[in-house]
N, C-alpha and C. Protein backbone atom coordinates (compact mmCIF):
# COMPACT_ATOMS: atom_id res chain seq x y z
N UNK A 1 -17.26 6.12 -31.40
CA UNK A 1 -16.59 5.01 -32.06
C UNK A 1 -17.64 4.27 -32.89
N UNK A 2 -17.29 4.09 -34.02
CA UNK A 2 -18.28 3.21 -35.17
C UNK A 2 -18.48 1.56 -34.98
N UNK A 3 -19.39 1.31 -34.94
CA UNK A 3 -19.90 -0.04 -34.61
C UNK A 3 -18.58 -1.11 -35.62
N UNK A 4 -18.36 -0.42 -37.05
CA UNK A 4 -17.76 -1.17 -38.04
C UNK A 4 -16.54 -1.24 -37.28
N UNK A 5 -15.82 -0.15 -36.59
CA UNK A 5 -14.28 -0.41 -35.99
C UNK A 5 -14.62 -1.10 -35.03
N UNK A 6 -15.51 -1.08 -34.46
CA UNK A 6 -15.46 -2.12 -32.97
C UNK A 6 -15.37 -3.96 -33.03
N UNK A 7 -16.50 -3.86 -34.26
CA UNK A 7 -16.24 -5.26 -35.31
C UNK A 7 -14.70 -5.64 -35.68
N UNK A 8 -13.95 -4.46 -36.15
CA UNK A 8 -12.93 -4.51 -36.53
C UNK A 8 -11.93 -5.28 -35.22
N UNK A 9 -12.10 -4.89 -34.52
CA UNK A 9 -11.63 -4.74 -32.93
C UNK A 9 -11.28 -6.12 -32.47
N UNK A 10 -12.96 -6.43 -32.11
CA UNK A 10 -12.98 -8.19 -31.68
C UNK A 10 -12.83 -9.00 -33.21
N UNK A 11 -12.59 -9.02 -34.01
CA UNK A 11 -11.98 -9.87 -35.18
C UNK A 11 -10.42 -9.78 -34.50
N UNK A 12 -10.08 -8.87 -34.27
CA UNK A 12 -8.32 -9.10 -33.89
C UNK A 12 -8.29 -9.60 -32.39
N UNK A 13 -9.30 -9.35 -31.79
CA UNK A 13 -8.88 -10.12 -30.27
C UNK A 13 -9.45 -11.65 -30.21
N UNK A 14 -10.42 -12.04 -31.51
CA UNK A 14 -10.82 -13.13 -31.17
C UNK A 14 -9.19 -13.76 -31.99
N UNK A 15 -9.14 -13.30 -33.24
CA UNK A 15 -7.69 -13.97 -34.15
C UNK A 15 -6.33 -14.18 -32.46
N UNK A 16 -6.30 -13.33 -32.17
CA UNK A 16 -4.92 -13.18 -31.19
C UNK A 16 -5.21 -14.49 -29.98
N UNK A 17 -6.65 -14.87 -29.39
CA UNK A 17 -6.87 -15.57 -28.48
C UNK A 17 -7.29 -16.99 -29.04
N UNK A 18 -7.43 -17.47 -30.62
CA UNK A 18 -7.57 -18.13 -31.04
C UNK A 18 -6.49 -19.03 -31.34
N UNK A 19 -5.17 -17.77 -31.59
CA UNK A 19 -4.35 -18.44 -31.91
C UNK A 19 -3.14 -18.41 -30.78
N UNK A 20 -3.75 -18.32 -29.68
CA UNK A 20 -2.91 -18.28 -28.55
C UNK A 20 -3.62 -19.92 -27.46
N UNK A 21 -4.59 -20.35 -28.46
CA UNK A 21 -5.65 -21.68 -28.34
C UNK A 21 -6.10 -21.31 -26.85
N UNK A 22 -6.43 -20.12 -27.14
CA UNK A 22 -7.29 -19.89 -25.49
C UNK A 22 -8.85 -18.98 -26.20
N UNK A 23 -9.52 -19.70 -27.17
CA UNK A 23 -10.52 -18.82 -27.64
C UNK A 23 -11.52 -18.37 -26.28
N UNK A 24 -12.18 -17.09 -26.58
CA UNK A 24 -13.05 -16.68 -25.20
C UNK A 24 -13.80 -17.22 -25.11
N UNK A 25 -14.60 -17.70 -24.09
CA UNK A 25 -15.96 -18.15 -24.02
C UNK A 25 -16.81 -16.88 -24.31
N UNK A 26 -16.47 -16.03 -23.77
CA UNK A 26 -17.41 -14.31 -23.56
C UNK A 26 -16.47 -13.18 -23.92
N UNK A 27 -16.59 -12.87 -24.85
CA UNK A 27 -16.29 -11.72 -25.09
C UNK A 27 -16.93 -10.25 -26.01
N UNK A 28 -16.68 -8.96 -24.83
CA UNK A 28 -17.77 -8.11 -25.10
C UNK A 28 -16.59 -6.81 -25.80
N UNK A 29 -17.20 -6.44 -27.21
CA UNK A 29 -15.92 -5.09 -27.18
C UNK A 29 -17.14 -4.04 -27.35
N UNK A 30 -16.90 -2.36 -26.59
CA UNK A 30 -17.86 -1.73 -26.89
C UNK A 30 -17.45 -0.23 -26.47
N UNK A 31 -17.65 0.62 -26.69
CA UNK A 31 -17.48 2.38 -26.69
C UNK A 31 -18.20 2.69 -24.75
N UNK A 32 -17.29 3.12 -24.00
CA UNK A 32 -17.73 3.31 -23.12
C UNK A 32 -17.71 4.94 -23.26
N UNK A 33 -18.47 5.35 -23.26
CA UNK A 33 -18.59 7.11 -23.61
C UNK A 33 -18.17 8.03 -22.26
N UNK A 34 -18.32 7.47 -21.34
CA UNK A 34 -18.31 8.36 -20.27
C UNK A 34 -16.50 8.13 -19.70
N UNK A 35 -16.00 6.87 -20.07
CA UNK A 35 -14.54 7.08 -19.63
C UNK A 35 -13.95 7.34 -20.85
N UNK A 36 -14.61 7.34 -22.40
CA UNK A 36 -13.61 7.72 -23.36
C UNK A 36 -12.60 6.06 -23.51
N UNK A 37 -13.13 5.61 -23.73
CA UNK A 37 -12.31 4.43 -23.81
C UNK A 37 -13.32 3.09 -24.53
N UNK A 38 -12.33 2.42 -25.21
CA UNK A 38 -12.91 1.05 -26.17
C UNK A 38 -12.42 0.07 -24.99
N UNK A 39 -13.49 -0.59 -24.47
CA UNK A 39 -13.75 -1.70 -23.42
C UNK A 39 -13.59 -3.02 -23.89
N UNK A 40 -12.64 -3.88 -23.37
CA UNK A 40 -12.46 -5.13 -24.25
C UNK A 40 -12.34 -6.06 -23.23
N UNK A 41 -13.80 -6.64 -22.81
CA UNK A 41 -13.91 -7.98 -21.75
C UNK A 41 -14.23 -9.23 -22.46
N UNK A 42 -13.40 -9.89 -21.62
CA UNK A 42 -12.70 -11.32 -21.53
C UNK A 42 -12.79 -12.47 -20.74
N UNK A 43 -13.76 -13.38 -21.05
CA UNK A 43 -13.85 -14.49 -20.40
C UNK A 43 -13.50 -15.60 -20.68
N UNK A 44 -12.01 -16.10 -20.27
CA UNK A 44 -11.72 -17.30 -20.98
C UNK A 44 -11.40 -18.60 -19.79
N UNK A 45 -12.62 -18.56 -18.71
CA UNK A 45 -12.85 -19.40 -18.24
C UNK A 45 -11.58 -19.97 -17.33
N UNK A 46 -10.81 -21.41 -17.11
CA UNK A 46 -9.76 -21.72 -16.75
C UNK A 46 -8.44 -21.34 -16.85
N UNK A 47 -8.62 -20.21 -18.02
CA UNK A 47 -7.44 -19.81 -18.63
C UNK A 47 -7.07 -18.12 -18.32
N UNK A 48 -8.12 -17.88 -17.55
CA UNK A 48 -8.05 -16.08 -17.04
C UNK A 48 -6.88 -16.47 -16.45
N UNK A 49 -6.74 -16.95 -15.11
CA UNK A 49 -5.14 -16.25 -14.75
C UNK A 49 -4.25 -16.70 -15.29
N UNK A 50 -3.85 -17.21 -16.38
CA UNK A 50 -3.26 -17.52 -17.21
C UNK A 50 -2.62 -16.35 -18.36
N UNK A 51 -4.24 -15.70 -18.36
CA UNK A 51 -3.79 -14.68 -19.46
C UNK A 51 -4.02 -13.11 -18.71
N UNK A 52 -3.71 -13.35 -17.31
CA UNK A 52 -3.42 -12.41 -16.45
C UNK A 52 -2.61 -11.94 -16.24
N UNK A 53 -1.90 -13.20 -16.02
CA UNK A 53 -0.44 -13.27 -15.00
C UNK A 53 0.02 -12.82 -14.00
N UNK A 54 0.98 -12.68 -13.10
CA UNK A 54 1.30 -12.22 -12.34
C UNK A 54 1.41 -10.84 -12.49
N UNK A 55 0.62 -10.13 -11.53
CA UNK A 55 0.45 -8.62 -11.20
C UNK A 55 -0.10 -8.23 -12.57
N UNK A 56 -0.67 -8.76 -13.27
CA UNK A 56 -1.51 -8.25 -14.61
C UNK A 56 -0.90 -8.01 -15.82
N UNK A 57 1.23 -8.61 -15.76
CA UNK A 57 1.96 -8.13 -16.71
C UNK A 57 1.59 -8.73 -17.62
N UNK A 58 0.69 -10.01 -17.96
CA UNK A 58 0.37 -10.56 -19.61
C UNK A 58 -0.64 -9.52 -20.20
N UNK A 59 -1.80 -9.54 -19.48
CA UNK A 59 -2.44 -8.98 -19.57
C UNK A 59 -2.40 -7.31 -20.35
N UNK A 60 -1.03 -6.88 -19.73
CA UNK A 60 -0.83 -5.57 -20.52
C UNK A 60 -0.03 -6.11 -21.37
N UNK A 61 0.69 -6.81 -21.66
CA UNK A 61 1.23 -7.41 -22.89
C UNK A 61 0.25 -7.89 -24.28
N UNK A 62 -0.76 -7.99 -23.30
CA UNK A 62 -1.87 -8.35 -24.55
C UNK A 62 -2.68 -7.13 -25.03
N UNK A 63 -2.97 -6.64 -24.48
CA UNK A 63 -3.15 -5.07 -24.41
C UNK A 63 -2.37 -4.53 -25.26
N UNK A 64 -1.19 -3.97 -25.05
CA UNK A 64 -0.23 -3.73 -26.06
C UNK A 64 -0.47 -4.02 -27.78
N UNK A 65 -0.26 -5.40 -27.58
CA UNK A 65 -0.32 -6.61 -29.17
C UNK A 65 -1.87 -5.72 -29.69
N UNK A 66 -3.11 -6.20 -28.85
CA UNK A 66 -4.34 -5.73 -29.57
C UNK A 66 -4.30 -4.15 -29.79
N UNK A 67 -3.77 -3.26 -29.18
CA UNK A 67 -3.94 -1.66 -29.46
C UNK A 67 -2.64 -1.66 -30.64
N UNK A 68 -1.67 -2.07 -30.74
CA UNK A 68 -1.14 -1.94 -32.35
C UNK A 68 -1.85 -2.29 -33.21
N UNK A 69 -2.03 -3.77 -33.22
CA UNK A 69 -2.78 -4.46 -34.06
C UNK A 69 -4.21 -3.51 -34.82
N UNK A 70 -5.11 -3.06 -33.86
CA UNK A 70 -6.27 -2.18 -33.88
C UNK A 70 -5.66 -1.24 -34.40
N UNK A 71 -4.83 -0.57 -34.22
CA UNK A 71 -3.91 0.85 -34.84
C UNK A 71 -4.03 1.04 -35.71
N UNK A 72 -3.26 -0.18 -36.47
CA UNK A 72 -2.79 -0.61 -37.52
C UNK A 72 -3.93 -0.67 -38.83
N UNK A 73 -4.86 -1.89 -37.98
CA UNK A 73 -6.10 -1.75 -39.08
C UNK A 73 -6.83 -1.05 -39.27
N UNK A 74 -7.45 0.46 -38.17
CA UNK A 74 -8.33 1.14 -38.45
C UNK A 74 -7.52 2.27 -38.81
N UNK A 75 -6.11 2.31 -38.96
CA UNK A 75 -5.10 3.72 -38.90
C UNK A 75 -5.51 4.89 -38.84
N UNK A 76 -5.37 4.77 -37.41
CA UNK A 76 -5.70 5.45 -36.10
C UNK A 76 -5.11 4.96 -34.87
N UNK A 77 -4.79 5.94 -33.90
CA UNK A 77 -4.56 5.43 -32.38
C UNK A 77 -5.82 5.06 -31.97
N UNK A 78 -5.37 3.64 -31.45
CA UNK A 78 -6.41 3.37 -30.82
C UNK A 78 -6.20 2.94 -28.94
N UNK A 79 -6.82 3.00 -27.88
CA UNK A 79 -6.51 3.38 -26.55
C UNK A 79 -7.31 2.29 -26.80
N UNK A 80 -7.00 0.92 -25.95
CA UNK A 80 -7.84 0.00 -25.26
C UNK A 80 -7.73 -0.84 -23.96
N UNK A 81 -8.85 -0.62 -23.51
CA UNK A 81 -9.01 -1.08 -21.77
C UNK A 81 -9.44 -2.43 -22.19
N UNK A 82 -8.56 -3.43 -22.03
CA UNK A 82 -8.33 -4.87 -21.53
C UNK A 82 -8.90 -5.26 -20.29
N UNK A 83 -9.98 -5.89 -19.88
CA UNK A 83 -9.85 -6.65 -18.71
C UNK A 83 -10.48 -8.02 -19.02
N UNK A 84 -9.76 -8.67 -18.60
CA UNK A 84 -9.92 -10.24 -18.44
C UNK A 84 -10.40 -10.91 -17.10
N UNK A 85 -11.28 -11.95 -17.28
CA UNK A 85 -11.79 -12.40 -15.95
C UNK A 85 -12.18 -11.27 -14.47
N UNK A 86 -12.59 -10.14 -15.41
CA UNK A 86 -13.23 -8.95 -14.19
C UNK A 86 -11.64 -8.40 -13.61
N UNK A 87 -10.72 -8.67 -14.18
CA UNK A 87 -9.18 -8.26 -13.22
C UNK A 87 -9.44 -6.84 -12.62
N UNK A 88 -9.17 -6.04 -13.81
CA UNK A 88 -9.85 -5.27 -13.89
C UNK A 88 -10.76 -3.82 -12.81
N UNK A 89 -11.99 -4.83 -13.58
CA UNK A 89 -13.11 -4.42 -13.14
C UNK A 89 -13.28 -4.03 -11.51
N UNK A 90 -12.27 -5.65 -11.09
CA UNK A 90 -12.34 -5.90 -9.18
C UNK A 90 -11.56 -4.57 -9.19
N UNK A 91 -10.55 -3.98 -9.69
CA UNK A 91 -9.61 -3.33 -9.16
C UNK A 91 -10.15 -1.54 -9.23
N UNK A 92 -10.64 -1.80 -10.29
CA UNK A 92 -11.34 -0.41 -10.48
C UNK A 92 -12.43 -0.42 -9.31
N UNK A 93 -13.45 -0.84 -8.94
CA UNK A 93 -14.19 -0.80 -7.86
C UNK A 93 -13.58 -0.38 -6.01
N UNK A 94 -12.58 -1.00 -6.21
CA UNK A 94 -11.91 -1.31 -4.87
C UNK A 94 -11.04 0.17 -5.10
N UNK A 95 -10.62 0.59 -5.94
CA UNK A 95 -9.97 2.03 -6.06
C UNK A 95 -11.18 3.05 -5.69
N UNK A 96 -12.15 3.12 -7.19
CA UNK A 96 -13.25 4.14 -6.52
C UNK A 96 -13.58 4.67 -5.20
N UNK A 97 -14.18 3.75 -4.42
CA UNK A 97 -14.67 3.40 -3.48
C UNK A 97 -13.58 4.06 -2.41
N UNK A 98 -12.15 3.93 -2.66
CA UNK A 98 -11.25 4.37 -1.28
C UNK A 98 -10.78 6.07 -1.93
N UNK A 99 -10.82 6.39 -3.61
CA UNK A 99 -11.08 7.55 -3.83
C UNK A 99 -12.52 8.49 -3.52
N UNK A 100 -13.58 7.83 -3.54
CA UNK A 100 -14.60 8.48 -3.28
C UNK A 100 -14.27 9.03 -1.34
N UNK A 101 -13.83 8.22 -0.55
CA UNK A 101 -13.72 8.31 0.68
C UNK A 101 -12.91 9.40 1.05
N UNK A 102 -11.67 9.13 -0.07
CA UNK A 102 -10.59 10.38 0.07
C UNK A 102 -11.07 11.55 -0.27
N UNK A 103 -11.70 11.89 -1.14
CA UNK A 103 -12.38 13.23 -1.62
C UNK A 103 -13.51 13.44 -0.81
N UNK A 104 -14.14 13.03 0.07
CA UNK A 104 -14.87 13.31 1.14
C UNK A 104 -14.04 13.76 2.10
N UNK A 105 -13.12 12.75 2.32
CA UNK A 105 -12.02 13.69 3.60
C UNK A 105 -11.32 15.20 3.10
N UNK A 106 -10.86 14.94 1.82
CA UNK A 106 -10.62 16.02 1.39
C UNK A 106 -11.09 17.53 1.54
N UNK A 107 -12.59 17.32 0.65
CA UNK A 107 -13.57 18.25 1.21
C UNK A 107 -14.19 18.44 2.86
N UNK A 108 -14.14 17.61 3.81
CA UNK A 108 -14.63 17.78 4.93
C UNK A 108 -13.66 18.69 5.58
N UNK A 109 -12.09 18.48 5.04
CA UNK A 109 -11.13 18.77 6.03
C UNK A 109 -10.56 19.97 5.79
N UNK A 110 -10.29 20.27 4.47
CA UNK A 110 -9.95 21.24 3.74
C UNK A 110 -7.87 20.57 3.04
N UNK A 111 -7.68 19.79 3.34
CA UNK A 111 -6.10 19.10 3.09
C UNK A 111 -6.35 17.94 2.50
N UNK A 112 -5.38 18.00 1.43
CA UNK A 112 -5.09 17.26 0.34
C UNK A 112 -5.23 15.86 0.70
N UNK A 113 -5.36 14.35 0.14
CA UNK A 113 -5.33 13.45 0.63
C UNK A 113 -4.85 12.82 -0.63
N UNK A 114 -3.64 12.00 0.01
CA UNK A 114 -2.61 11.29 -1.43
C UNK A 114 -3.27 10.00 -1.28
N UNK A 115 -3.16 9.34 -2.67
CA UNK A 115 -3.20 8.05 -2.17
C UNK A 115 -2.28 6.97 -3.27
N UNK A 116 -2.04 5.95 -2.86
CA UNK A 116 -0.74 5.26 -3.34
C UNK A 116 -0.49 5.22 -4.67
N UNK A 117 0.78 5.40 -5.39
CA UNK A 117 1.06 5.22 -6.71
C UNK A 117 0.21 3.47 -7.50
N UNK A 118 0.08 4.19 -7.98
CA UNK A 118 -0.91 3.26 -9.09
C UNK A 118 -0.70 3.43 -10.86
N UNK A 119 -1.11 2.12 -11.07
CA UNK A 119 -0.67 2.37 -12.83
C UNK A 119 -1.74 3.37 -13.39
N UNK A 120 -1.06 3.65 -14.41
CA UNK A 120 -1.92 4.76 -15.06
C UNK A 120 -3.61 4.66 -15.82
N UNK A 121 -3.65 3.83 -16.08
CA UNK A 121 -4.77 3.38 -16.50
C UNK A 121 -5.90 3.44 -15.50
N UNK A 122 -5.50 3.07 -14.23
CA UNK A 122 -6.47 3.27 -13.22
C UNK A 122 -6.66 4.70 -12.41
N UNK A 123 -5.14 5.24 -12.53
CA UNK A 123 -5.27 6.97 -12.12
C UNK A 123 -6.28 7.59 -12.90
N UNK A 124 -6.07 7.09 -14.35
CA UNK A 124 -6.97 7.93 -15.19
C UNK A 124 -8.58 7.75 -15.44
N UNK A 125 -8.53 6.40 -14.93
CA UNK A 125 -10.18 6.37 -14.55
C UNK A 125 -10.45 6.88 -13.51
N UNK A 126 -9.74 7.14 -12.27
CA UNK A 126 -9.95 7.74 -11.19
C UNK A 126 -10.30 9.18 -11.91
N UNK A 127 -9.22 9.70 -12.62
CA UNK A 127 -9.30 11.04 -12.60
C UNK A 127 -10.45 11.35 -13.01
N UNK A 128 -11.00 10.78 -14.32
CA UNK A 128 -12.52 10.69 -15.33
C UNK A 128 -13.78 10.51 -13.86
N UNK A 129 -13.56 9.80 -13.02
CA UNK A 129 -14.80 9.13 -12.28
C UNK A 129 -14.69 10.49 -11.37
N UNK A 130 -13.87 11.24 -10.72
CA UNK A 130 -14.28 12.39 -9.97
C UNK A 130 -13.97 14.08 -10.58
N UNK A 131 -14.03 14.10 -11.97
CA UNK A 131 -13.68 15.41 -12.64
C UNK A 131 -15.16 15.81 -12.27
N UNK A 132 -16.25 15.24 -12.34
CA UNK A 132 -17.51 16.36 -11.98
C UNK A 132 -17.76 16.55 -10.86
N UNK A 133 -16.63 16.49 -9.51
CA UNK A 133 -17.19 16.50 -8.12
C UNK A 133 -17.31 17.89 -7.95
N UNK A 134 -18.32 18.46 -7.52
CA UNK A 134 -17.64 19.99 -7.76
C UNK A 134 -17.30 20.52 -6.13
N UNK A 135 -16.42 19.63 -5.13
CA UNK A 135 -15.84 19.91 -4.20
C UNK A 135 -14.19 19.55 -3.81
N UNK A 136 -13.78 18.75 -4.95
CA UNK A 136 -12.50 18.38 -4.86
C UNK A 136 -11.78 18.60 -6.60
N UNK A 137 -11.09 18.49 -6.58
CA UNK A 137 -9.92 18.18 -8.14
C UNK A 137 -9.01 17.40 -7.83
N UNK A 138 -8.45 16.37 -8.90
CA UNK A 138 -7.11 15.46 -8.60
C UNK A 138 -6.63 15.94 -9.55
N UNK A 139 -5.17 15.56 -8.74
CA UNK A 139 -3.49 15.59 -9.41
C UNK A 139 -3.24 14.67 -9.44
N UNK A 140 -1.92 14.38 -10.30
CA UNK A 140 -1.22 13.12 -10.15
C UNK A 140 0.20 13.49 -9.85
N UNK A 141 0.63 12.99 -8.88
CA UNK A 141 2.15 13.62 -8.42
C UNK A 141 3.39 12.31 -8.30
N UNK A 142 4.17 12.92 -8.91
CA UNK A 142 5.59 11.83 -8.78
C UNK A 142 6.04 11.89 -10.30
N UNK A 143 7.26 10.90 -10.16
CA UNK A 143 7.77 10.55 -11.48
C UNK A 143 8.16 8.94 -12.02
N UNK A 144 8.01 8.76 -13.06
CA UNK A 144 7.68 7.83 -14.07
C UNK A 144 6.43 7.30 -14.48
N UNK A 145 6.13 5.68 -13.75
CA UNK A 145 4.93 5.77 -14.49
C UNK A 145 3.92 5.47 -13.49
N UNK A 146 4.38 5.08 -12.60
CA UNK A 146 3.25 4.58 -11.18
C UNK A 146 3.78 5.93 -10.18
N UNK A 147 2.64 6.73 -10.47
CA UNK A 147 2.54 7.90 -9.82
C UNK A 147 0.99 8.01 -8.63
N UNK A 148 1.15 8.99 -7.62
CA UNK A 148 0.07 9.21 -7.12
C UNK A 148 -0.84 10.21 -7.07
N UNK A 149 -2.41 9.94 -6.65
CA UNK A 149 -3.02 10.62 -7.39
C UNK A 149 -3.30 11.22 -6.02
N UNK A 150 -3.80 12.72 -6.14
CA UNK A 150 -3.99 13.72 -5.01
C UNK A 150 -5.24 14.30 -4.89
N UNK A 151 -6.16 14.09 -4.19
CA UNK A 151 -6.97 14.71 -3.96
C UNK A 151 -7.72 15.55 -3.49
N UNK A 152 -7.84 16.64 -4.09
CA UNK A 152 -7.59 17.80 -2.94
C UNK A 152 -8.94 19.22 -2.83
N UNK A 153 -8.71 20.06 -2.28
CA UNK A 153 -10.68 20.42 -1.97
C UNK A 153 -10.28 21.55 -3.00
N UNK A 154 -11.32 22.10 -3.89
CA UNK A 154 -11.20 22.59 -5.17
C UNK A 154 -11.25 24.16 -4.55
N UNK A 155 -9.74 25.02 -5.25
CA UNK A 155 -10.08 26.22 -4.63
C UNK A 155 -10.36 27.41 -5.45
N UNK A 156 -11.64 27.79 -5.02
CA UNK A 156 -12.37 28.76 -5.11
C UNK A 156 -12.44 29.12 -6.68
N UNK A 157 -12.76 30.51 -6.88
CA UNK A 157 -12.89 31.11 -8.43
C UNK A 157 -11.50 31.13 -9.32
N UNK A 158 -11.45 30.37 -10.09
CA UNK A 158 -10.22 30.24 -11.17
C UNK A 158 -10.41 31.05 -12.20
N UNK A 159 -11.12 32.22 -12.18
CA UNK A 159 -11.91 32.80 -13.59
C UNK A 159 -10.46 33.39 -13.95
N UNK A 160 -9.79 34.46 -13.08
CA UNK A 160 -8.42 35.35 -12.97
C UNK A 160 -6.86 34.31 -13.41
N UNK A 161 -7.98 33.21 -13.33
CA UNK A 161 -6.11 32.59 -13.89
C UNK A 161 -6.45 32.16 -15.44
């Protein structure tokens, strides 16, 4: 990702939070290479759970607004990870951490280990954070959009398929 679109980026998230009179105190936009994703943190002080909301629905509402918006001006899709006041961040940690555990049981045991439907955004960092384990692979199983992710012990030579 080009430094000039990322510029491009926070000009529309500072315009959107400026004129929502919640300007950031801190805000970082930047190319995270290893999840494939444009990172857009948010510190707006008294006003994080505010622009959280309940169960994080503003938050992807704002999300939404800035990935058109960004679309629009660099025309291109653009994919952006929103987190505000670490929301986030806490949630991604606290996932890892009980996926890393599961893919240990996984591999110790030899049987799959599910674990609870979750929004997609975080399945898919899950999925990115253990694609190089080279003792387990995840699935994501179910239907619509809060599906669960499966973790399971990687079997054997796939060369024949």
């Amino acid at each position: 990702m080009e430094q000039e679109n990322l510029q491009k980026i926070e000009e529309i998230v500072r315009g959107l939070f400026t004129a929502l009179g919640t300007a950031p105190a801190g805000l970082t936009v930047e190319w995270q290479a290893t999840q494939e994703r444009i990172y857009v943190s948010i510190d707006a002080g008294d006003n994080n759970g505010f622009l959280i909301g309940k169960e994080g629905r503003i938050l992807e509402a704002l999300k939404e607004i800035i990935e058109a918006a960004s679309s629009r001006a660099l025309g291109t899709r653009v994919d952006i990870y929103l987190d505000i006041g670490k929301y986030w961040s806490k949630i991604e940690a606290k996932a890892l951490e009980s996926a890393k555990n599961a893919a240990e049981e996984a591999a110790r045991t030899g049987r799959p280990v599910k674990l609870e439907p979750m929004h997609p955004m975080l399945r898919r960092f899950l999925h990115k954070a253990l694609q190089n384990d080279p003792e387990v692979e995840t699935v994501s199983e179910g239907e619509g959009t809060w599906k669960k992710m499966v973790i399971q012990k990687k079997s054997g030579d796939r060369s024949n398929i």
